[in-house]
PDB file of N, CA and C in Angstrom:
ATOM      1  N   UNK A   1     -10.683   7.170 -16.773  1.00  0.00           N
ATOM      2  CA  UNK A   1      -9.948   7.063 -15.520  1.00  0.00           C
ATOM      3  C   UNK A   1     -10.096   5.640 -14.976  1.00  0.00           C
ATOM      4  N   UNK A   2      -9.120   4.838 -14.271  1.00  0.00           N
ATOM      5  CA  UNK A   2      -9.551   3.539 -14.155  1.00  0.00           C
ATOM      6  C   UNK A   2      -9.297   4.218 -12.414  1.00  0.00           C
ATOM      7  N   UNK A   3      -9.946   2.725 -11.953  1.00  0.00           N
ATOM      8  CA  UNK A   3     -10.864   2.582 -10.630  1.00  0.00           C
ATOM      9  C   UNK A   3      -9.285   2.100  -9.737  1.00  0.00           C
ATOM     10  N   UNK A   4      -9.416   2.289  -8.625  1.00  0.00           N
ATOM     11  CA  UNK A   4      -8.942   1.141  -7.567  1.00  0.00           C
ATOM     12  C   UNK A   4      -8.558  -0.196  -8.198  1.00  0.00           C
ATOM     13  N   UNK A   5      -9.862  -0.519  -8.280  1.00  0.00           N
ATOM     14  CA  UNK A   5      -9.572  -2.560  -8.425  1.00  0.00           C
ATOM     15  C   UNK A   5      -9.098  -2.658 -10.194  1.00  0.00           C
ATOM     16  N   UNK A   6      -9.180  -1.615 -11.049  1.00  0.00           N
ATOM     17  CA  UNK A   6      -7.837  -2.256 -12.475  1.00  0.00           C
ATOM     18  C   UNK A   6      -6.581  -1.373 -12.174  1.00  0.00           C
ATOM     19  N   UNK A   7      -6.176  -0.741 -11.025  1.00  0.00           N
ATOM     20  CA  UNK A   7      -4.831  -0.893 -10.843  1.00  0.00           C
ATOM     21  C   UNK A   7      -4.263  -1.888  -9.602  1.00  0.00           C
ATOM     22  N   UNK A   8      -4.994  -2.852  -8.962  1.00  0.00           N
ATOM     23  CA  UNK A   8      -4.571  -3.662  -8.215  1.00  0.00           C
ATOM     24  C   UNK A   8      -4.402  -4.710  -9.379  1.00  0.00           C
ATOM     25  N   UNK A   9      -5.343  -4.720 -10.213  1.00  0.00           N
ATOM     26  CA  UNK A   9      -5.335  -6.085 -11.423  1.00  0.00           C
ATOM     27  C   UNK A   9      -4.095  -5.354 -11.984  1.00  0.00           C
ATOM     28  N   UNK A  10      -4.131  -4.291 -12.256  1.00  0.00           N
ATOM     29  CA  UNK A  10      -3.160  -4.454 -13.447  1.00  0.00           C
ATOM     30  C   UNK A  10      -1.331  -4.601 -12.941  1.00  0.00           C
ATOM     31  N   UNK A  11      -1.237  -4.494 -11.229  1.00  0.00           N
ATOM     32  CA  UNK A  11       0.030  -5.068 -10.702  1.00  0.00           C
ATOM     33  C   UNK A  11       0.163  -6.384 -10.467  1.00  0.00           C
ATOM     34  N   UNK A  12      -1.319  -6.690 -10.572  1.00  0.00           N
ATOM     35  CA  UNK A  12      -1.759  -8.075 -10.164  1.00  0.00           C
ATOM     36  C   UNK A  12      -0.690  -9.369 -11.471  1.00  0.00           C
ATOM     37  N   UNK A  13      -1.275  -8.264 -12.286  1.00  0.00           N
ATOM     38  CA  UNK A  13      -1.166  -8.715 -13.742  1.00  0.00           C
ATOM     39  C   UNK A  13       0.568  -8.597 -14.232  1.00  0.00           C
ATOM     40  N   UNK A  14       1.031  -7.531 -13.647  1.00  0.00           N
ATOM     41  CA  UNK A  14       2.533  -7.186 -13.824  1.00  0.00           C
ATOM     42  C   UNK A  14       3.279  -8.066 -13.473  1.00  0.00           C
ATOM     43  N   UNK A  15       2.641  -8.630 -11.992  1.00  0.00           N
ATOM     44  CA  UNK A  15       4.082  -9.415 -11.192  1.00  0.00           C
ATOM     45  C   UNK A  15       3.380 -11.103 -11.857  1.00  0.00           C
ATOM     46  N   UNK A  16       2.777 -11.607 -12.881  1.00  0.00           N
ATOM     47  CA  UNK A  16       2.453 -12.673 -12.821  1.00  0.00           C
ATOM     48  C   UNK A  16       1.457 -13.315 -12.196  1.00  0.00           C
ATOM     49  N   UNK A  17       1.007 -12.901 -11.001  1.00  0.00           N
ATOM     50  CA  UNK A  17       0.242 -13.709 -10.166  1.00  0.00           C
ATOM     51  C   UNK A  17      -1.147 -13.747 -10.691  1.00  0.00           C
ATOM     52  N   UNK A  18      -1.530 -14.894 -10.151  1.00  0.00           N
ATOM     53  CA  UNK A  18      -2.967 -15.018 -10.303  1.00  0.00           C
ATOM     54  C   UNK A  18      -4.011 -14.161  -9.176  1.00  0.00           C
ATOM     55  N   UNK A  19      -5.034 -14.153  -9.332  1.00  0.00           N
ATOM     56  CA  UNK A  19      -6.036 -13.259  -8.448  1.00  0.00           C
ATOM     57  C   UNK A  19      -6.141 -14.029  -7.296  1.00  0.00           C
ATOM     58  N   UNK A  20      -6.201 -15.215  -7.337  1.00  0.00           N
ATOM     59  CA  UNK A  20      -6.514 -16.027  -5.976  1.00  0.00           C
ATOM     60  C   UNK A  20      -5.270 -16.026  -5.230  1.00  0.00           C
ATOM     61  N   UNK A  21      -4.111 -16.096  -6.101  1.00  0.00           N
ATOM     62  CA  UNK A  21      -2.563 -16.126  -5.439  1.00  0.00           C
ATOM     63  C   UNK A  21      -2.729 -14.739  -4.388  1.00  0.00           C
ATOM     64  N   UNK A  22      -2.944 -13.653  -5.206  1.00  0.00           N
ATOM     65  CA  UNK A  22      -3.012 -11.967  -4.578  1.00  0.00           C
ATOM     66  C   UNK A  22      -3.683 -12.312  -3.306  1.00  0.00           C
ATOM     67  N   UNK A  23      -5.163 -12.790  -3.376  1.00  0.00           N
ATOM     68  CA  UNK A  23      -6.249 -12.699  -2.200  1.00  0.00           C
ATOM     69  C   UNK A  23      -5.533 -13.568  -1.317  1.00  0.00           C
ATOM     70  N   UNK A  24      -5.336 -15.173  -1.408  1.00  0.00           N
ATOM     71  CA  UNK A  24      -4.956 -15.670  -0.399  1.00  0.00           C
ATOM     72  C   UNK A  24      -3.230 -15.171   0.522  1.00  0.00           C
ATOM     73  N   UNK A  25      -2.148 -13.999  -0.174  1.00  0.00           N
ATOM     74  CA  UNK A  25      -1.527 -13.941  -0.060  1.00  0.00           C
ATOM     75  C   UNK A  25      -1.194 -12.411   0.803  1.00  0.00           C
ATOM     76  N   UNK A  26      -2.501 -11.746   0.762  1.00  0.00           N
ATOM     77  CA  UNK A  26      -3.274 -10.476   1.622  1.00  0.00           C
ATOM     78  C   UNK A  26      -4.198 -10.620   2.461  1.00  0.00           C
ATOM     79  N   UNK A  27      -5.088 -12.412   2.534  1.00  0.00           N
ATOM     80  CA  UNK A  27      -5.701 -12.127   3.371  1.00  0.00           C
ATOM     81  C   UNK A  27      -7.157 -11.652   3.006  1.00  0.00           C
ATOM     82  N   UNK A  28      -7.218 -11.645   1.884  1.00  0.00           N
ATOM     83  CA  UNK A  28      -8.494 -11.388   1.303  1.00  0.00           C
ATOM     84  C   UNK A  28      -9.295 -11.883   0.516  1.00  0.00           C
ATOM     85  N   UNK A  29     -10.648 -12.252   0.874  1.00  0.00           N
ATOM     86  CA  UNK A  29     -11.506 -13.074   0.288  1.00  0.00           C
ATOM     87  C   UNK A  29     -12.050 -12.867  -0.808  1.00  0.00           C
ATOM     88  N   UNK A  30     -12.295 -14.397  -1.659  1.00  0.00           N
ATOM     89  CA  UNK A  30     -12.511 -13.615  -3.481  1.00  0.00           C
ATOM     90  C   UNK A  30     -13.410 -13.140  -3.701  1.00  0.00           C
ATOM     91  N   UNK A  31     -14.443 -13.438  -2.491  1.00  0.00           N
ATOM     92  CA  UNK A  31     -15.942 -12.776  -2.358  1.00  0.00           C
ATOM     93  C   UNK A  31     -16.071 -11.028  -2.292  1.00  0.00           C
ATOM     94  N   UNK A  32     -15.232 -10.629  -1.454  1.00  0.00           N
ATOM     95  CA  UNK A  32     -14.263  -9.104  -1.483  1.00  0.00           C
ATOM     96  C   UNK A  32     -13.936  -8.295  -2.625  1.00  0.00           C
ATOM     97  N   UNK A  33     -12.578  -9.295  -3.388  1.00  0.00           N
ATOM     98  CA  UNK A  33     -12.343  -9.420  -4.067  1.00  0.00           C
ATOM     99  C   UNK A  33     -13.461  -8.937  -5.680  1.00  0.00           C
ATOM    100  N   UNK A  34     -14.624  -9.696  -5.783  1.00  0.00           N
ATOM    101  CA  UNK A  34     -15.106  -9.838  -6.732  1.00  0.00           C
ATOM    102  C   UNK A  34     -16.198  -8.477  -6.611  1.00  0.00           C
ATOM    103  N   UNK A  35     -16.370  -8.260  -5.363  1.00  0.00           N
ATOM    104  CA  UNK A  35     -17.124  -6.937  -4.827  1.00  0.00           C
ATOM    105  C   UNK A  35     -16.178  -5.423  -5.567  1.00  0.00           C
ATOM    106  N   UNK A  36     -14.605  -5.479  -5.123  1.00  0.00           N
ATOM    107  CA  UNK A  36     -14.104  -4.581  -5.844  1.00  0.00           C
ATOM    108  C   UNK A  36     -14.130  -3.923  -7.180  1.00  0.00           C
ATOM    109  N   UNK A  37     -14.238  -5.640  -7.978  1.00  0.00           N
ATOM    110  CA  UNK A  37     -14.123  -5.673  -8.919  1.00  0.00           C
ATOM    111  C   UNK A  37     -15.888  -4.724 -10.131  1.00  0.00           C
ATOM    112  N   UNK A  38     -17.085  -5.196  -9.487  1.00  0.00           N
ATOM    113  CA  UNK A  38     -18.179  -4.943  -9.457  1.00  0.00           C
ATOM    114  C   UNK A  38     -18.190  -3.321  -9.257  1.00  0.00           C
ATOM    115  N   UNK A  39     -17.231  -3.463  -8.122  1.00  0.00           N
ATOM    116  CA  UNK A  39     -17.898  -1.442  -8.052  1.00  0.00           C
ATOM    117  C   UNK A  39     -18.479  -1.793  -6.256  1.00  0.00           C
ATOM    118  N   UNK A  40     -18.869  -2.597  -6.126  1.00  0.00           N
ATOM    119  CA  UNK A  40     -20.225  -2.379  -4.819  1.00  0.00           C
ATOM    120  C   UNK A  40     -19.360  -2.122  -3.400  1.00  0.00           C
ATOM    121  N   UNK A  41     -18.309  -2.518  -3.330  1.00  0.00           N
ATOM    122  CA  UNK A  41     -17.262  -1.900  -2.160  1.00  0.00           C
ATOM    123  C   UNK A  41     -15.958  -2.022  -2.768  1.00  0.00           C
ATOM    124  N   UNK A  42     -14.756  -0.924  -2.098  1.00  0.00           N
ATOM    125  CA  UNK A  42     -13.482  -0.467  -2.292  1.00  0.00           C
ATOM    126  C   UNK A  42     -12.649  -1.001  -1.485  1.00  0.00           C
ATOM    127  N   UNK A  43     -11.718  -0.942  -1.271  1.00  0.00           N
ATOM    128  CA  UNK A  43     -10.820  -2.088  -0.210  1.00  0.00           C
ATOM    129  C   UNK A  43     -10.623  -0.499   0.673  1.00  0.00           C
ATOM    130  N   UNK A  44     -10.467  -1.444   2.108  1.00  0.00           N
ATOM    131  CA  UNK A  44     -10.334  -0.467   3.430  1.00  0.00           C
ATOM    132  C   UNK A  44      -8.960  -0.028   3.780  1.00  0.00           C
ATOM    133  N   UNK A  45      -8.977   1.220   4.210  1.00  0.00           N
ATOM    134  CA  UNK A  45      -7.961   2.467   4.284  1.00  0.00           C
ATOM    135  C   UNK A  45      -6.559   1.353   4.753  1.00  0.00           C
ATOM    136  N   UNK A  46      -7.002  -0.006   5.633  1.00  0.00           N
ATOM    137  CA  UNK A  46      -5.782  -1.020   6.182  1.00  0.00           C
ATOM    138  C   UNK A  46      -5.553  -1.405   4.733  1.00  0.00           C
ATOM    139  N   UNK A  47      -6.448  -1.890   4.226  1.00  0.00           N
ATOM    140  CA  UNK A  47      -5.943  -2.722   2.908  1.00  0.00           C
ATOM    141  C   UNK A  47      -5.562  -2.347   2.078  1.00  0.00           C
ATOM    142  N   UNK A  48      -5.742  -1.307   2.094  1.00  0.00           N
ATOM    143  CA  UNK A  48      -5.066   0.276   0.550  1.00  0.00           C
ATOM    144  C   UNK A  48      -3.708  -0.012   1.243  1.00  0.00           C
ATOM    145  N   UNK A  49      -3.129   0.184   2.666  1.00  0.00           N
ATOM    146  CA  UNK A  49      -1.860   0.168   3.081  1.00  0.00           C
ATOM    147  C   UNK A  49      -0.798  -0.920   2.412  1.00  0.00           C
ATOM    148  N   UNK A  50      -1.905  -2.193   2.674  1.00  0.00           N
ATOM    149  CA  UNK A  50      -0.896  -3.363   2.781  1.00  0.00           C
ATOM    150  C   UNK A  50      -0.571  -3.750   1.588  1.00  0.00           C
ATOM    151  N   UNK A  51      -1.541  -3.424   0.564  1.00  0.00           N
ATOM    152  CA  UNK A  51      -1.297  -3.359  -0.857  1.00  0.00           C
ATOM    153  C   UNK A  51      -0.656  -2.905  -1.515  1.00  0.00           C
ATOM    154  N   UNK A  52      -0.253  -1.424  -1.325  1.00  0.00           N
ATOM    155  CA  UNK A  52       1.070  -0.375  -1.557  1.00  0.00           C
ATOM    156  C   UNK A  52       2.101  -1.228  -0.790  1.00  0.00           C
ATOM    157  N   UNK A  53       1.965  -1.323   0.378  1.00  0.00           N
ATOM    158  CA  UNK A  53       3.472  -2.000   0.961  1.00  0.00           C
ATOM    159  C   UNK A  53       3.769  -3.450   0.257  1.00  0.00           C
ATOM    160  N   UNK A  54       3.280  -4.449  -0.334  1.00  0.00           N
ATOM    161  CA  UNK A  54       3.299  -5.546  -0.731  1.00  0.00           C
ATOM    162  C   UNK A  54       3.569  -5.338  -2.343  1.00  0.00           C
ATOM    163  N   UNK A  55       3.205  -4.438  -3.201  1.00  0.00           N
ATOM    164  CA  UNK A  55       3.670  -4.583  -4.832  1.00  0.00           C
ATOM    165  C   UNK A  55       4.638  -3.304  -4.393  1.00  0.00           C
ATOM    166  N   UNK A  56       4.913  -2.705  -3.376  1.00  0.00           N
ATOM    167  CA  UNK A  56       6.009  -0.774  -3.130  1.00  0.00           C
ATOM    168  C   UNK A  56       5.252  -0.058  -4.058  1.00  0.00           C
ATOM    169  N   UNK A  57       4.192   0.351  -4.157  1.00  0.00           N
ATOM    170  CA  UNK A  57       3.879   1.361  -4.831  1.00  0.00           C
ATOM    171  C   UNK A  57       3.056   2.068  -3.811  1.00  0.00           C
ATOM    172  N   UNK A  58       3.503   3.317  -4.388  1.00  0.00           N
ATOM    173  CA  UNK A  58       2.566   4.795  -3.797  1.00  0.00           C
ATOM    174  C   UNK A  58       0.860   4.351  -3.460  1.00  0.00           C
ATOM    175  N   UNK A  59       0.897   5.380  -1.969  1.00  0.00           N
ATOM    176  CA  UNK A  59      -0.918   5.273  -2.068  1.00  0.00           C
ATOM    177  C   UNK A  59      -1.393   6.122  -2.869  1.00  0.00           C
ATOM    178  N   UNK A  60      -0.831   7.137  -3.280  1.00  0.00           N
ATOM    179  CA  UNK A  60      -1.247   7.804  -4.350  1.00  0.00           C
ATOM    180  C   UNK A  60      -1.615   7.436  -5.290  1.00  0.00           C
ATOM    181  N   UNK A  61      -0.461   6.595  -6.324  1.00  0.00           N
ATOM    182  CA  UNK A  61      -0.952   5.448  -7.269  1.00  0.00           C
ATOM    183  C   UNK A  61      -1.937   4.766  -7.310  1.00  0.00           C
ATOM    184  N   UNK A  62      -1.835   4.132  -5.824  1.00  0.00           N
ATOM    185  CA  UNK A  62      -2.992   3.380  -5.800  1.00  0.00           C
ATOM    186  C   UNK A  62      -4.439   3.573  -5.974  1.00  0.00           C
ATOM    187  N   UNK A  63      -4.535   4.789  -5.225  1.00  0.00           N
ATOM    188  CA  UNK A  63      -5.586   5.319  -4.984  1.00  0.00           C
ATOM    189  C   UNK A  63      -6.405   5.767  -5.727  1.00  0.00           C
ATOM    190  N   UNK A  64      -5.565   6.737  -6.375  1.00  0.00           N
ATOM    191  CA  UNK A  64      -5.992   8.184  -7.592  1.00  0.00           C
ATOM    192  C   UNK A  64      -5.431   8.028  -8.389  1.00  0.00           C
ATOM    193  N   UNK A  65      -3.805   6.961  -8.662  1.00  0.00           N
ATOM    194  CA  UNK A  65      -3.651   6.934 -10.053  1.00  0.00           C
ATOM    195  C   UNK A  65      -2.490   7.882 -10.556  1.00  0.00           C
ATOM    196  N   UNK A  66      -2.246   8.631  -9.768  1.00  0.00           N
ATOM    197  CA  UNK A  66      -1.032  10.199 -10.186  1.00  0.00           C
ATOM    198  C   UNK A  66       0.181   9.037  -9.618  1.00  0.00           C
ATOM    199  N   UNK A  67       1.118   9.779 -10.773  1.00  0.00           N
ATOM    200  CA  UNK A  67       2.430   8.810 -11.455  1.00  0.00           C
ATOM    201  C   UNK A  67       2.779   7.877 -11.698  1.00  0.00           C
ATOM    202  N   UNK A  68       3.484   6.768 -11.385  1.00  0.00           N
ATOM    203  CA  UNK A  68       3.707   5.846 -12.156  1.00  0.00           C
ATOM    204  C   UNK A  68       3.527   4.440 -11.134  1.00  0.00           C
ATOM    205  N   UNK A  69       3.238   3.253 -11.279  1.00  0.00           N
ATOM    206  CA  UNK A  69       3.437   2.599 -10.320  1.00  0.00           C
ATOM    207  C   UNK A  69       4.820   1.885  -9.820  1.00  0.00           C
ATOM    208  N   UNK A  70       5.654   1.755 -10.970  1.00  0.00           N
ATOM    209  CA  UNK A  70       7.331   1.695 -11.113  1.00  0.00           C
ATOM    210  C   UNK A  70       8.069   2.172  -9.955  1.00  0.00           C
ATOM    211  N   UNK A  71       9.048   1.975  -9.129  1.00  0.00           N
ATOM    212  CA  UNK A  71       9.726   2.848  -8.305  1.00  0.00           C
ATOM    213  C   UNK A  71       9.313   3.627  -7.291  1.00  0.00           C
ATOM    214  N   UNK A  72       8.276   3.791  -7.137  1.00  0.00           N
ATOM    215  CA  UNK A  72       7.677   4.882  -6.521  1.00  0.00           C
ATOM    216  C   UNK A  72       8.384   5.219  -4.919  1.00  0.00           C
ATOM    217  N   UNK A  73       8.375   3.370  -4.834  1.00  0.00           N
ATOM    218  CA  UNK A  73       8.411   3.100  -2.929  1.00  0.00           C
ATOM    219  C   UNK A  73      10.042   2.655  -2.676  1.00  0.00           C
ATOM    220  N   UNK A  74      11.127   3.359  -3.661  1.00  0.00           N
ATOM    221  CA  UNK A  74      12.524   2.452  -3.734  1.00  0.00           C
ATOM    222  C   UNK A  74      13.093   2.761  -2.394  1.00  0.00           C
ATOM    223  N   UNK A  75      13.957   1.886  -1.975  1.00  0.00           N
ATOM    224  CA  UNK A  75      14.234   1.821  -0.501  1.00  0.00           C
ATOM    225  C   UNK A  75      15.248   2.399  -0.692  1.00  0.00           C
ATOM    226  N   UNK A  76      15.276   3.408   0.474  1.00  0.00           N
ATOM    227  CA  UNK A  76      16.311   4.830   0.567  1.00  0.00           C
ATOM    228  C   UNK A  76      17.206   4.346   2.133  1.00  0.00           C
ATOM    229  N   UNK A  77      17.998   3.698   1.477  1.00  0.00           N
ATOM    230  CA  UNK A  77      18.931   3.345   2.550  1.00  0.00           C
ATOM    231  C   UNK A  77      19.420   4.290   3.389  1.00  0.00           C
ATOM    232  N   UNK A  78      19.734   4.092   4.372  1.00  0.00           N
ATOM    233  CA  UNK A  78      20.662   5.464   5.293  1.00  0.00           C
ATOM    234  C   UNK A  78      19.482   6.581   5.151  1.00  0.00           C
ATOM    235  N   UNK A  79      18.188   6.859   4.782  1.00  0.00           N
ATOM    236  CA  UNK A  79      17.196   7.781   4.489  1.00  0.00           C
ATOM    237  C   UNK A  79      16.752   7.650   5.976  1.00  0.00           C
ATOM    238  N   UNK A  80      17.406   9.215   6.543  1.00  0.00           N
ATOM    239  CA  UNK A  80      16.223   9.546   7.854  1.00  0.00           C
ATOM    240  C   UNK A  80      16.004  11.318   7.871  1.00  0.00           C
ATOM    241  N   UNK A  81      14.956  11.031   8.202  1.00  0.00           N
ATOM    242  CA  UNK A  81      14.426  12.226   8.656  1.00  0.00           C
ATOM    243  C   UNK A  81      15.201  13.329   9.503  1.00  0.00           C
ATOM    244  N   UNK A  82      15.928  14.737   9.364  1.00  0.00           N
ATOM    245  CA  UNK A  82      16.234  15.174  11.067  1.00  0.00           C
ATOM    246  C   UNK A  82      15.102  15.688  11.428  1.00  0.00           C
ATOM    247  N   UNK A  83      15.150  16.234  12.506  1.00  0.00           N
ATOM    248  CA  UNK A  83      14.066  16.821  14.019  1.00  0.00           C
ATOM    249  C   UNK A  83      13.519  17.994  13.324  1.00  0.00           C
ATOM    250  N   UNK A  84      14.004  18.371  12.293  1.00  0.00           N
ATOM    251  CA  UNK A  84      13.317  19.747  12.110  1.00  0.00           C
ATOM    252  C   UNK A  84      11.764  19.141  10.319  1.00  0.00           C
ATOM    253  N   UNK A  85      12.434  18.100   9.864  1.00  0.00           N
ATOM    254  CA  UNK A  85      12.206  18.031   8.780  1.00  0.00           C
ATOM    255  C   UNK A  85      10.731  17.093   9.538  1.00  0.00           C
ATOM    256  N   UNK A  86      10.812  16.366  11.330  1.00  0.00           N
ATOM    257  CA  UNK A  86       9.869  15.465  11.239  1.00  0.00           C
ATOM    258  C   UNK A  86       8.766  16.431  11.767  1.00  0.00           C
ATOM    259  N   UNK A  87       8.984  17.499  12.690  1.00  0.00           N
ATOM    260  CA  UNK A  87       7.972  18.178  12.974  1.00  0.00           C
ATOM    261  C   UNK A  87       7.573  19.040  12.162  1.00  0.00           C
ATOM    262  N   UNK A  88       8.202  19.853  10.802  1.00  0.00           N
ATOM    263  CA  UNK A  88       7.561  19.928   9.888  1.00  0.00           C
ATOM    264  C   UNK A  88       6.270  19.421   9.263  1.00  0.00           C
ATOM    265  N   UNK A  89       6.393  18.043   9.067  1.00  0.00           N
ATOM    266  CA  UNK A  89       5.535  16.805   8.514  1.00  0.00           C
ATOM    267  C   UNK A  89       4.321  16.657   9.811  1.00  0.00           C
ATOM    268  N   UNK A  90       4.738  16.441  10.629  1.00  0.00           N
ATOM    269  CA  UNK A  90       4.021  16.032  11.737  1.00  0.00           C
ATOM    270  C   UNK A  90       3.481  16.909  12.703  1.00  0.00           C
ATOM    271  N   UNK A  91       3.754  18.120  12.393  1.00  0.00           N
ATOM    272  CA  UNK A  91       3.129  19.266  13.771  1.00  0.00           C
ATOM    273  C   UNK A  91       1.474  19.444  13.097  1.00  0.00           C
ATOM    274  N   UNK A  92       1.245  19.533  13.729  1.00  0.00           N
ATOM    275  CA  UNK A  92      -0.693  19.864  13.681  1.00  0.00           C
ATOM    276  C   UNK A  92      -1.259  18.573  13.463  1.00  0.00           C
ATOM    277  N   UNK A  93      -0.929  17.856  13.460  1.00  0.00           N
ATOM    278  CA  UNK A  93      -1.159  15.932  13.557  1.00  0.00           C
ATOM    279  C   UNK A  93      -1.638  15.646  14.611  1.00  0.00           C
ATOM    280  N   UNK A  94      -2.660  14.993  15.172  1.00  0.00           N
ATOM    281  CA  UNK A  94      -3.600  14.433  16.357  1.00  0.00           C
ATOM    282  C   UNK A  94      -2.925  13.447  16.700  1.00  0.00           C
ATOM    283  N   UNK A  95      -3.244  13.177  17.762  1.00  0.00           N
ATOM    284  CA  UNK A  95      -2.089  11.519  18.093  1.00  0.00           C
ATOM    285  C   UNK A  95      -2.979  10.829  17.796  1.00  0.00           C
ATOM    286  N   UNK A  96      -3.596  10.134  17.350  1.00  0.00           N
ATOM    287  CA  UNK A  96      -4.237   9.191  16.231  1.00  0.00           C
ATOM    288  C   UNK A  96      -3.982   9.190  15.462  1.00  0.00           C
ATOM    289  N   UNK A  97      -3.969  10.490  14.352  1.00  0.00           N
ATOM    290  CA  UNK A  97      -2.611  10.577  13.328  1.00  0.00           C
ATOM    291  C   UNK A  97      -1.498  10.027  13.155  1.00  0.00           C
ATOM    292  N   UNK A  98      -0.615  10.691  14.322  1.00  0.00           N
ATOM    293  CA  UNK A  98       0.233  10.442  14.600  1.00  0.00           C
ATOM    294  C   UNK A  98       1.086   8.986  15.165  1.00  0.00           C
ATOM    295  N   UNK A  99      -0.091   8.319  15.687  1.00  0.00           N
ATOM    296  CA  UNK A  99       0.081   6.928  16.023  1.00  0.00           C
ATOM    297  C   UNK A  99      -0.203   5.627  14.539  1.00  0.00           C
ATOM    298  N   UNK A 100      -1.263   6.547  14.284  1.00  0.00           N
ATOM    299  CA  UNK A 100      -1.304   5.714  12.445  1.00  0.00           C
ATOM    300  C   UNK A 100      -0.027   5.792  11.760  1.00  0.00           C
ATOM    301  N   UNK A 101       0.284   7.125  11.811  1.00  0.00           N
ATOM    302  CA  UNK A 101       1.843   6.800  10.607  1.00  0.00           C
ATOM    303  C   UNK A 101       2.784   5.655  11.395  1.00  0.00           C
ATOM    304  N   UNK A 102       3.032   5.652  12.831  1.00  0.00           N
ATOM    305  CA  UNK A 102       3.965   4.825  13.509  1.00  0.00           C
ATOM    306  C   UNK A 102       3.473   3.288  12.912  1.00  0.00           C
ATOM    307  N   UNK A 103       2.218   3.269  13.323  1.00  0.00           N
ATOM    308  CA  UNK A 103       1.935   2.145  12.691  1.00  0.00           C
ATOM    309  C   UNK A 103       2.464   1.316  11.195  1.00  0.00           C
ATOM    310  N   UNK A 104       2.069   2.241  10.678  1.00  0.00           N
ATOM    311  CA  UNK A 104       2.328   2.118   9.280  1.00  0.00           C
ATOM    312  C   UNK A 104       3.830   1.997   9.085  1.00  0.00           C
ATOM    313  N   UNK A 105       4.371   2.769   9.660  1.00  0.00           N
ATOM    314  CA  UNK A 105       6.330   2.367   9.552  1.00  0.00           C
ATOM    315  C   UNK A 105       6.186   0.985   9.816  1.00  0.00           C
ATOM    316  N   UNK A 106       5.935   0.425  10.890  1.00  0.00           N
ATOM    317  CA  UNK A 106       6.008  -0.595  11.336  1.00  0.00           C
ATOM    318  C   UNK A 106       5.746  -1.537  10.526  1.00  0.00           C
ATOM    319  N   UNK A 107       4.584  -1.758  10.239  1.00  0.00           N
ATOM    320  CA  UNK A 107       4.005  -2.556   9.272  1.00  0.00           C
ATOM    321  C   UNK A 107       5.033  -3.128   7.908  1.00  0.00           C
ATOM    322  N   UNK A 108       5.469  -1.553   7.145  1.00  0.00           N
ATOM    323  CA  UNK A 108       6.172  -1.117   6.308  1.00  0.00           C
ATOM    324  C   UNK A 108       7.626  -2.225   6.465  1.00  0.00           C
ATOM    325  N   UNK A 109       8.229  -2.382   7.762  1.00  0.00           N
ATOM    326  CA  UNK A 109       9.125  -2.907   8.191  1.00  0.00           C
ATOM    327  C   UNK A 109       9.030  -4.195   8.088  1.00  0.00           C
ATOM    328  N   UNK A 110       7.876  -4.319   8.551  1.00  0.00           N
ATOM    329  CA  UNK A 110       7.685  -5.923   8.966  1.00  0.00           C
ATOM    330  C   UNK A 110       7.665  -6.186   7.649  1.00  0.00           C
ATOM    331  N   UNK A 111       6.802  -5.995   6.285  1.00  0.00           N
ATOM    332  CA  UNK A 111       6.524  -6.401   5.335  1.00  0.00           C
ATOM    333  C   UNK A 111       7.860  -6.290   4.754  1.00  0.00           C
ATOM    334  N   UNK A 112       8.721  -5.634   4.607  1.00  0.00           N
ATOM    335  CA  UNK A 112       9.871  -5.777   3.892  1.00  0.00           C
ATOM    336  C   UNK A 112      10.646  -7.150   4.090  1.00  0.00           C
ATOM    337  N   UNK A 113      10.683  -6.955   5.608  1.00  0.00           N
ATOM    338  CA  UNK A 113      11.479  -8.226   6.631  1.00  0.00           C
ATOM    339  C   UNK A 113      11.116  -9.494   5.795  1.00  0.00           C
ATOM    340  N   UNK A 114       9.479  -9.555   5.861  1.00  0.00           N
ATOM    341  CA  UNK A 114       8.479 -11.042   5.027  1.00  0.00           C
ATOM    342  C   UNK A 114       9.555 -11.216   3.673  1.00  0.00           C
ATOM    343  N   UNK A 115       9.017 -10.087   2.997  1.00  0.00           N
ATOM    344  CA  UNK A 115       8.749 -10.673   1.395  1.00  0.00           C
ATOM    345  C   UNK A 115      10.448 -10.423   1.330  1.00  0.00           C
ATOM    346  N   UNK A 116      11.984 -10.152   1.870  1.00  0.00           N
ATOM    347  CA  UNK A 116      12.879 -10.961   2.035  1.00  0.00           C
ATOM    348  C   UNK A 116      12.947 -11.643   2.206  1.00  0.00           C
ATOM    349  N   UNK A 117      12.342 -12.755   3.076  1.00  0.00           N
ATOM    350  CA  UNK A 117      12.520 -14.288   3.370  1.00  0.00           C
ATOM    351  C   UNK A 117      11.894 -15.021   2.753  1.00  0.00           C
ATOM    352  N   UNK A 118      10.922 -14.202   1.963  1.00  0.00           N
ATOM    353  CA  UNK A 118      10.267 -15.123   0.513  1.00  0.00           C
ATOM    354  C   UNK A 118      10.655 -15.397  -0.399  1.00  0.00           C
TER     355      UNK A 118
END
């Protein structure tokens, strides 16, 4: 089973980039970085985010590894939710919960917005 840090290498490795390109381009230090790599700490529940949002792959993928890293995150144009399908998803959710996923759209947004103008 591979870890966290050889499926960040191995997108790392997909899109070309170098490891220092990745860290300085997330915000993350190679000292971090080289910790992942070791085993001795895992990247934090923010940084699992920004990492899926920055190569579009699943936190699932990321995480645990179940399906593919390919496609996972393809942008579903005109894709919305109705009222019945969001409280489905979202009823029994804490507003901390609930304020995390907002977050995370957001984020999600902003990062798309970026790596277009890149």
């Amino acid at each position: 089973m591979h870890s966290i840090y050889q499926r960040i290498e191995q997108l790392i490795e997909s899109r070309g980039m170098t490891k220092k390109a990745f860290c300085e381009a997330l915000g993350i230090s190679t000292g971090n970085f080289g910790d992942w790599k070791r085993g001795k700490t895992t990247p934090s529940t923010n940084k699992l985010i920004e990492i899926s949002a920055f190569f579009s792959v699943s936190l699932d993928w990321l995480i645990v590894g179940r399906g593919t890293p390919e496609g996972i995150m393809e942008e579903r144009e005109g894709y919305e939710w109705d009222q019945a399908a969001k409280e489905k998803h979202l009823d029994g959710l804490s507003e901390k919960e609930k304020n995390f996923i907002q977050e995370y759209i957001a984020f999600t947004e902003y990062r798309k917005k970026r790596n277009k103008k890149l």
